[in-house]
C-alpha atoms as a PDB file:
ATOM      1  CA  UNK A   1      49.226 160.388  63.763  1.00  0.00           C
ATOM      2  CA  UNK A   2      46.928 158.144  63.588  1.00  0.00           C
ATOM      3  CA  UNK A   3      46.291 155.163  66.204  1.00  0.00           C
ATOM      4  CA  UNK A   4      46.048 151.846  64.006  1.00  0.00           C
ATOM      5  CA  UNK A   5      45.693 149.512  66.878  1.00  0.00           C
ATOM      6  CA  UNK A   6      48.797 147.807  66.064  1.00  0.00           C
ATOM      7  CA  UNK A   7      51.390 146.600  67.656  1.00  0.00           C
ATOM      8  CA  UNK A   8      55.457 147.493  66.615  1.00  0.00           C
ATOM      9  CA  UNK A   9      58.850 147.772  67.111  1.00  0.00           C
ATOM     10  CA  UNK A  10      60.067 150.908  64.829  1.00  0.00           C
ATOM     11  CA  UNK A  11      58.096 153.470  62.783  1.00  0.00           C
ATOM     12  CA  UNK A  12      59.668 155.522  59.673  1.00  0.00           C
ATOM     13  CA  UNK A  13      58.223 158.975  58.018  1.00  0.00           C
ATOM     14  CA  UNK A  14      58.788 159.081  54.339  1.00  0.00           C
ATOM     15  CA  UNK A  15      56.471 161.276  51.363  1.00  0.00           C
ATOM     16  CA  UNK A  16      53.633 161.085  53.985  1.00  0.00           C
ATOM     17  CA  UNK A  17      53.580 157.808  54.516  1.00  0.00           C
ATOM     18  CA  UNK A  18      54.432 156.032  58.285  1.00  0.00           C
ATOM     19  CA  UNK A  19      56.276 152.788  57.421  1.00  0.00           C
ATOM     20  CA  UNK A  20      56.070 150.433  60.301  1.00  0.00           C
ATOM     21  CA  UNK A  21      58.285 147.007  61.420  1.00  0.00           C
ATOM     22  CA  UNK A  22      55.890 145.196  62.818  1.00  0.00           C
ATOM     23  CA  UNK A  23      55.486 141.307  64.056  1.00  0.00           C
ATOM     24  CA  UNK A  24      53.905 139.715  60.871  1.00  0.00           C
ATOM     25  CA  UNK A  25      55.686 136.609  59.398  1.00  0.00           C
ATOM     26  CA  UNK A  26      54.055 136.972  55.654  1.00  0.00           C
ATOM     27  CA  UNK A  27      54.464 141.047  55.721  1.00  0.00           C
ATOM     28  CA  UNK A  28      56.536 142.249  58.509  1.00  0.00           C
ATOM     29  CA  UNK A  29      56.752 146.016  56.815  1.00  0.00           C
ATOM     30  CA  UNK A  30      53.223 147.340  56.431  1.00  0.00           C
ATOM     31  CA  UNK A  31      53.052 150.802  55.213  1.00  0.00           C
ATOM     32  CA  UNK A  32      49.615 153.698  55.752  1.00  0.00           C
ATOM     33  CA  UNK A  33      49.214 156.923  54.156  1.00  0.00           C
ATOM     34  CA  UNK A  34      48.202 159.697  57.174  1.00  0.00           C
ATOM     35  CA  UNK A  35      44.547 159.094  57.085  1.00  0.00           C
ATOM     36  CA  UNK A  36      45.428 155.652  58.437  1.00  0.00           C
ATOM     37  CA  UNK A  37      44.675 153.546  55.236  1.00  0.00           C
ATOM     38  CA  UNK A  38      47.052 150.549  54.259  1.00  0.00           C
ATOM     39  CA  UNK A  39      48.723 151.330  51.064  1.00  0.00           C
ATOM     40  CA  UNK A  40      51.085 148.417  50.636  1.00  0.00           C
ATOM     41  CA  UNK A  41      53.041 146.064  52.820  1.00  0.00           C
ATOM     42  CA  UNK A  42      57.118 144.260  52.132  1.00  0.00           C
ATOM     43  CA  UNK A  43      56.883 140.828  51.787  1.00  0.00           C
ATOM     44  CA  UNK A  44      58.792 138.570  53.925  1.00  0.00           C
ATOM     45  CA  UNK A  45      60.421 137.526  50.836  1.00  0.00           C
ATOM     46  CA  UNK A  46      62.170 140.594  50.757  1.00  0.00           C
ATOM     47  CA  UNK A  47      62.363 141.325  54.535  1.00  0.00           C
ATOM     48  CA  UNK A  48      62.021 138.078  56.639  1.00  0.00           C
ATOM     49  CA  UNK A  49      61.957 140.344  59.966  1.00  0.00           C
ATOM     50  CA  UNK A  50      62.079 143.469  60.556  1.00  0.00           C
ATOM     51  CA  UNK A  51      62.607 145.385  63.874  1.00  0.00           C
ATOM     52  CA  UNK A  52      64.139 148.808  63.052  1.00  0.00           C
ATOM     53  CA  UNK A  53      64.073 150.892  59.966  1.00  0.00           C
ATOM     54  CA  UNK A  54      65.664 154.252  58.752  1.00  0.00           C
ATOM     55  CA  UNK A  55      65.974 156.129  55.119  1.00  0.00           C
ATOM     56  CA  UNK A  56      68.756 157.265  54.096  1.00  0.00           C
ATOM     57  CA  UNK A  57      69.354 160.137  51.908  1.00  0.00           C
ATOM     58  CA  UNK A  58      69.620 158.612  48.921  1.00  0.00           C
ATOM     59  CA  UNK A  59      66.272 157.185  49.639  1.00  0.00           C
ATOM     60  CA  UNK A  60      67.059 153.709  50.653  1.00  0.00           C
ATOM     61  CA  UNK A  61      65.022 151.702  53.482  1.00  0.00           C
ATOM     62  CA  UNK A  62      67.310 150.036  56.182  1.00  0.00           C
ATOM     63  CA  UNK A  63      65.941 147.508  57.932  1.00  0.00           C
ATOM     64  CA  UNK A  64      67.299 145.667  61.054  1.00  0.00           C
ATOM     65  CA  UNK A  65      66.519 142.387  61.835  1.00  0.00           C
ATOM     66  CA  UNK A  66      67.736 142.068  65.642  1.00  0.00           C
ATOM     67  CA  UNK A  67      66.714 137.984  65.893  1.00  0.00           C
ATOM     68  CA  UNK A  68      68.785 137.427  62.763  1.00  0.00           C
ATOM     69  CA  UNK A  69      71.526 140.048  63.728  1.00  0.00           C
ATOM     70  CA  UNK A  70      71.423 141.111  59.765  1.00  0.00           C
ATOM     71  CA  UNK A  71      71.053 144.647  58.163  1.00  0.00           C
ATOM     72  CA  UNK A  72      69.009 144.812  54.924  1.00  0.00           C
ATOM     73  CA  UNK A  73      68.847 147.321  52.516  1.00  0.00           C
ATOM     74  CA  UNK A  74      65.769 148.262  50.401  1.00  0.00           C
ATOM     75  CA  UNK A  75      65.804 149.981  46.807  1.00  0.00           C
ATOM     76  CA  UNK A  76      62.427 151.899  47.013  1.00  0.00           C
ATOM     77  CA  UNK A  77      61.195 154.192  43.260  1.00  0.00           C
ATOM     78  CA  UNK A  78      58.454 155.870  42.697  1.00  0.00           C
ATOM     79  CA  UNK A  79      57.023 152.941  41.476  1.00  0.00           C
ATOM     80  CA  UNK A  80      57.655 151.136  44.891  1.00  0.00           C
ATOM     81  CA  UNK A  81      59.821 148.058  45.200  1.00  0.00           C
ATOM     82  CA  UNK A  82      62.417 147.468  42.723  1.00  0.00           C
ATOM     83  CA  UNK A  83      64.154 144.740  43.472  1.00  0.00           C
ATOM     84  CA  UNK A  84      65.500 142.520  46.670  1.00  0.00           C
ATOM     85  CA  UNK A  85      66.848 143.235  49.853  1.00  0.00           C
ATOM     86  CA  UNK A  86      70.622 143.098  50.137  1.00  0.00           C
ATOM     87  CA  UNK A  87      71.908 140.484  52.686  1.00  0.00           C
ATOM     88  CA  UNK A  88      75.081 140.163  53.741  1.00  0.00           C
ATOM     89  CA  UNK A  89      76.871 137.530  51.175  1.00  0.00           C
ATOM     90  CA  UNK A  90      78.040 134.091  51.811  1.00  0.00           C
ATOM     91  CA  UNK A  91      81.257 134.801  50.787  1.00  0.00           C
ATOM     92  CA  UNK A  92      81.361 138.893  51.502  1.00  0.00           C
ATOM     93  CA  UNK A  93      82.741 139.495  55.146  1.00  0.00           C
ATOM     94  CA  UNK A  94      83.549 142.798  57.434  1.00  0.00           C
ATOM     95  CA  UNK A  95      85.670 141.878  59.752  1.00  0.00           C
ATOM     96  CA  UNK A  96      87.029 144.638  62.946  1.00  0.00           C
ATOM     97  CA  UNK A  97      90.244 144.033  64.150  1.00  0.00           C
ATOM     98  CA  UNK A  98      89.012 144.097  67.762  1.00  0.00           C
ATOM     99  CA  UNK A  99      85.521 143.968  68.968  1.00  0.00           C
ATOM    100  CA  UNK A 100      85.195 145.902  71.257  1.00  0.00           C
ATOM    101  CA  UNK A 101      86.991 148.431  70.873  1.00  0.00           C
ATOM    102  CA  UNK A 102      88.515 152.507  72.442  1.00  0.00           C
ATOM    103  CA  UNK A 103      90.348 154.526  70.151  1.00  0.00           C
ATOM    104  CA  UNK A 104      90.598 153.115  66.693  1.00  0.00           C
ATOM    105  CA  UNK A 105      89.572 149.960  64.870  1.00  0.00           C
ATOM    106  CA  UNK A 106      90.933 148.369  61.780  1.00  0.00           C
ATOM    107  CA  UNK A 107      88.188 146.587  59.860  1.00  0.00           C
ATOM    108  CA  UNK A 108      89.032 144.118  56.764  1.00  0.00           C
ATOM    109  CA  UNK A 109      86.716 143.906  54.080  1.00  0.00           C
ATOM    110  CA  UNK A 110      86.408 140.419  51.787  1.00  0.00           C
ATOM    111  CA  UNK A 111      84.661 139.236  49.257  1.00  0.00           C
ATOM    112  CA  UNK A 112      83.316 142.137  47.602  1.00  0.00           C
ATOM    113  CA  UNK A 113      83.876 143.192  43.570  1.00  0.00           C
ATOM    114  CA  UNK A 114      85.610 146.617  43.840  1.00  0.00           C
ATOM    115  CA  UNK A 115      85.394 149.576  46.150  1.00  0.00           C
ATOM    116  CA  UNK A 116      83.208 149.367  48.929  1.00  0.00           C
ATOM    117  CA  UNK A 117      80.994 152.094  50.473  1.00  0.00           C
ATOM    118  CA  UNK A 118      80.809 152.142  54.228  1.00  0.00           C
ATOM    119  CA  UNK A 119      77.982 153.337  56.238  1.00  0.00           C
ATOM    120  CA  UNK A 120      78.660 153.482  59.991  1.00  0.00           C
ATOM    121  CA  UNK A 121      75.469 153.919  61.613  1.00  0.00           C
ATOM    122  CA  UNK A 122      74.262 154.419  65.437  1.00  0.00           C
ATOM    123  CA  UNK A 123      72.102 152.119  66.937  1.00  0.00           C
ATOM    124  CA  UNK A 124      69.147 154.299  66.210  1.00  0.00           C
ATOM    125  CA  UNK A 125      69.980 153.822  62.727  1.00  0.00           C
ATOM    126  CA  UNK A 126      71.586 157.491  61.923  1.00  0.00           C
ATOM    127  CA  UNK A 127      74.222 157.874  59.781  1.00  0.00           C
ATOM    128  CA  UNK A 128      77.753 158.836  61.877  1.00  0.00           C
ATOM    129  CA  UNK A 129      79.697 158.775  59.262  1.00  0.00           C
ATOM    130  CA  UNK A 130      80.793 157.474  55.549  1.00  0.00           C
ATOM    131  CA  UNK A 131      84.407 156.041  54.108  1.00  0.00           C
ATOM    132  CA  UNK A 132      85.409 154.300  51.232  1.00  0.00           C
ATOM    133  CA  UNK A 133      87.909 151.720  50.996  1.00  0.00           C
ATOM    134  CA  UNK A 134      89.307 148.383  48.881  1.00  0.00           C
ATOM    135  CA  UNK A 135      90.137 146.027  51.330  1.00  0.00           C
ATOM    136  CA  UNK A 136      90.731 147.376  54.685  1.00  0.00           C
ATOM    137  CA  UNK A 137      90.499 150.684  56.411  1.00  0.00           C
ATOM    138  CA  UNK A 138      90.608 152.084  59.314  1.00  0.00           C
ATOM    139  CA  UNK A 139      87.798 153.677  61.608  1.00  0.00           C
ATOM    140  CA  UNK A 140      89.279 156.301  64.354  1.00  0.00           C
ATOM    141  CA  UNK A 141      85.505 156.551  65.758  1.00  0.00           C
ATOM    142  CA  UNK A 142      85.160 159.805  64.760  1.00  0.00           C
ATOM    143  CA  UNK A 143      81.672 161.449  63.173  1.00  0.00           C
ATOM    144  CA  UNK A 144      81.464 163.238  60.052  1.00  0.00           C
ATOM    145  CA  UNK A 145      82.492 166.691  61.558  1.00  0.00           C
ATOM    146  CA  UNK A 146      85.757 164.924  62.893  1.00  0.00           C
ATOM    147  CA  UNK A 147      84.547 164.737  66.892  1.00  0.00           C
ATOM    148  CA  UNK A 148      84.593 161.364  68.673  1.00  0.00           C
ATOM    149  CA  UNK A 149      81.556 159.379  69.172  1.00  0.00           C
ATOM    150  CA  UNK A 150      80.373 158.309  72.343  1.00  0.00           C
ATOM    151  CA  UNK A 151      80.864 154.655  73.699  1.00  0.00           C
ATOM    152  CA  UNK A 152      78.041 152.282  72.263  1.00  0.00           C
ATOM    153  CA  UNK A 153      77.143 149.789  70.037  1.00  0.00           C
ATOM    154  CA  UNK A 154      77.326 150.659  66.280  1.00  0.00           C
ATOM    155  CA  UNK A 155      76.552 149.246  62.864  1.00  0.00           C
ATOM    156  CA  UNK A 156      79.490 148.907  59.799  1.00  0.00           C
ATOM    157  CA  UNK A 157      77.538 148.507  56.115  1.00  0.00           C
ATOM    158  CA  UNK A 158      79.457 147.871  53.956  1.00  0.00           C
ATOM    159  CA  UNK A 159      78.171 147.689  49.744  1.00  0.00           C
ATOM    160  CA  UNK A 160      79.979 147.795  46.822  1.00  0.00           C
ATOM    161  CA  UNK A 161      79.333 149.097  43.147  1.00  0.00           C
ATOM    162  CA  UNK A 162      77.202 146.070  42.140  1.00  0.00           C
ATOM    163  CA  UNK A 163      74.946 146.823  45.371  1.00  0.00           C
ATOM    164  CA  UNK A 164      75.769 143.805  47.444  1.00  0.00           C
ATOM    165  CA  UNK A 165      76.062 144.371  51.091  1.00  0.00           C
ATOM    166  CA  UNK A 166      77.405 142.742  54.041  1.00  0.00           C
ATOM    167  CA  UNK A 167      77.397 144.347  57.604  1.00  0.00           C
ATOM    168  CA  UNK A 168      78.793 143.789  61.384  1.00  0.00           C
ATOM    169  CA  UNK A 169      78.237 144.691  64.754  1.00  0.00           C
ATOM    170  CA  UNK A 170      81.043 146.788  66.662  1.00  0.00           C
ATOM    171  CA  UNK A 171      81.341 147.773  70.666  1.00  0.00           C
ATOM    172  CA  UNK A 172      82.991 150.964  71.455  1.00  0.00           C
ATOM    173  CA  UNK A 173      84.369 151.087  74.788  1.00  0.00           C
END
């Protein structure tokens, strides 16, 4: 890798490019192919902040924006940016039962136009595991492969069919 002289908070690999979060308030996402040359940047328009990032397999950039406590979700094609970042909606809300929690956690889901798609991620930003729902459902803090996750601080995204997303912090104990 090459050293840019630059200062971060997260770096992301994706088609041999290193995406960096970085402490810019007009482009807070600047992006260099492996020789170390700047081929584009995210507006703060799209990304006010940005602290951590991850790509999920569908190819979507997650950003984290720690100051804000918000989650936002970037539609990337081969033609770069299409489109916003999600926010979480004024009137969209996940809601956990308790917070913290130990065993299991109800979480209610408003606002949203259909069936939601929930993403519970780490605090790294890795996928633990993925449920569908209406309006509620419950979370027995398991993984994917059925095995309980550790105590820790984890992210619930939720987004429904028209792509709007809302997310929430939750504390297991």
């Amino acid at each position: 890798m090459v050293d840019l002289g630059i200062d971060f908070y997260d770096i992301a690999f994706k088609d041999n490019q290193i995406w960096y979060a970085v402490e810019d308030p007009s482009e807070p996402i600047q992006v260099f192919n492996n020789a170390g040359t700047r081929v584009f940047s995210i507006s703060s328009s799209i990304v006010p902040r940005a602290h951590g990032m991850t790509f999920d397999d569908l190819g979507y950039l997650w950003v984290s924006d720690a100051d804000a406590d918000l989650i936002y979700q970037v539609d990337l094609n081969s033609t770069g940016i299409s489109g916003q970042g999600s926010s979480p909606l004024e009137h969209a809300a996940v809601t956990p039962s308790c917070n913290p929690f130990s065993s299991s956690v109800s979480i209610r889901l408003t606002g949203f136009g259909g069936p939601v798609s929930i993403m519970v991620m780490d605090i790294s930003g890795r996928i633990v595991t993925e449920l569908e729902a209406e309006d509620q459902l419950v979370w027995n803090g398991t993984d994917r492969s059925g095995a309980q996750v550790p105590s820790g601080a984890y992210l619930i995204v939720a987004t429904d069919d028209s792509g709007n997303c809302c997310s929430s912090r939750l504390i297991r104990l």
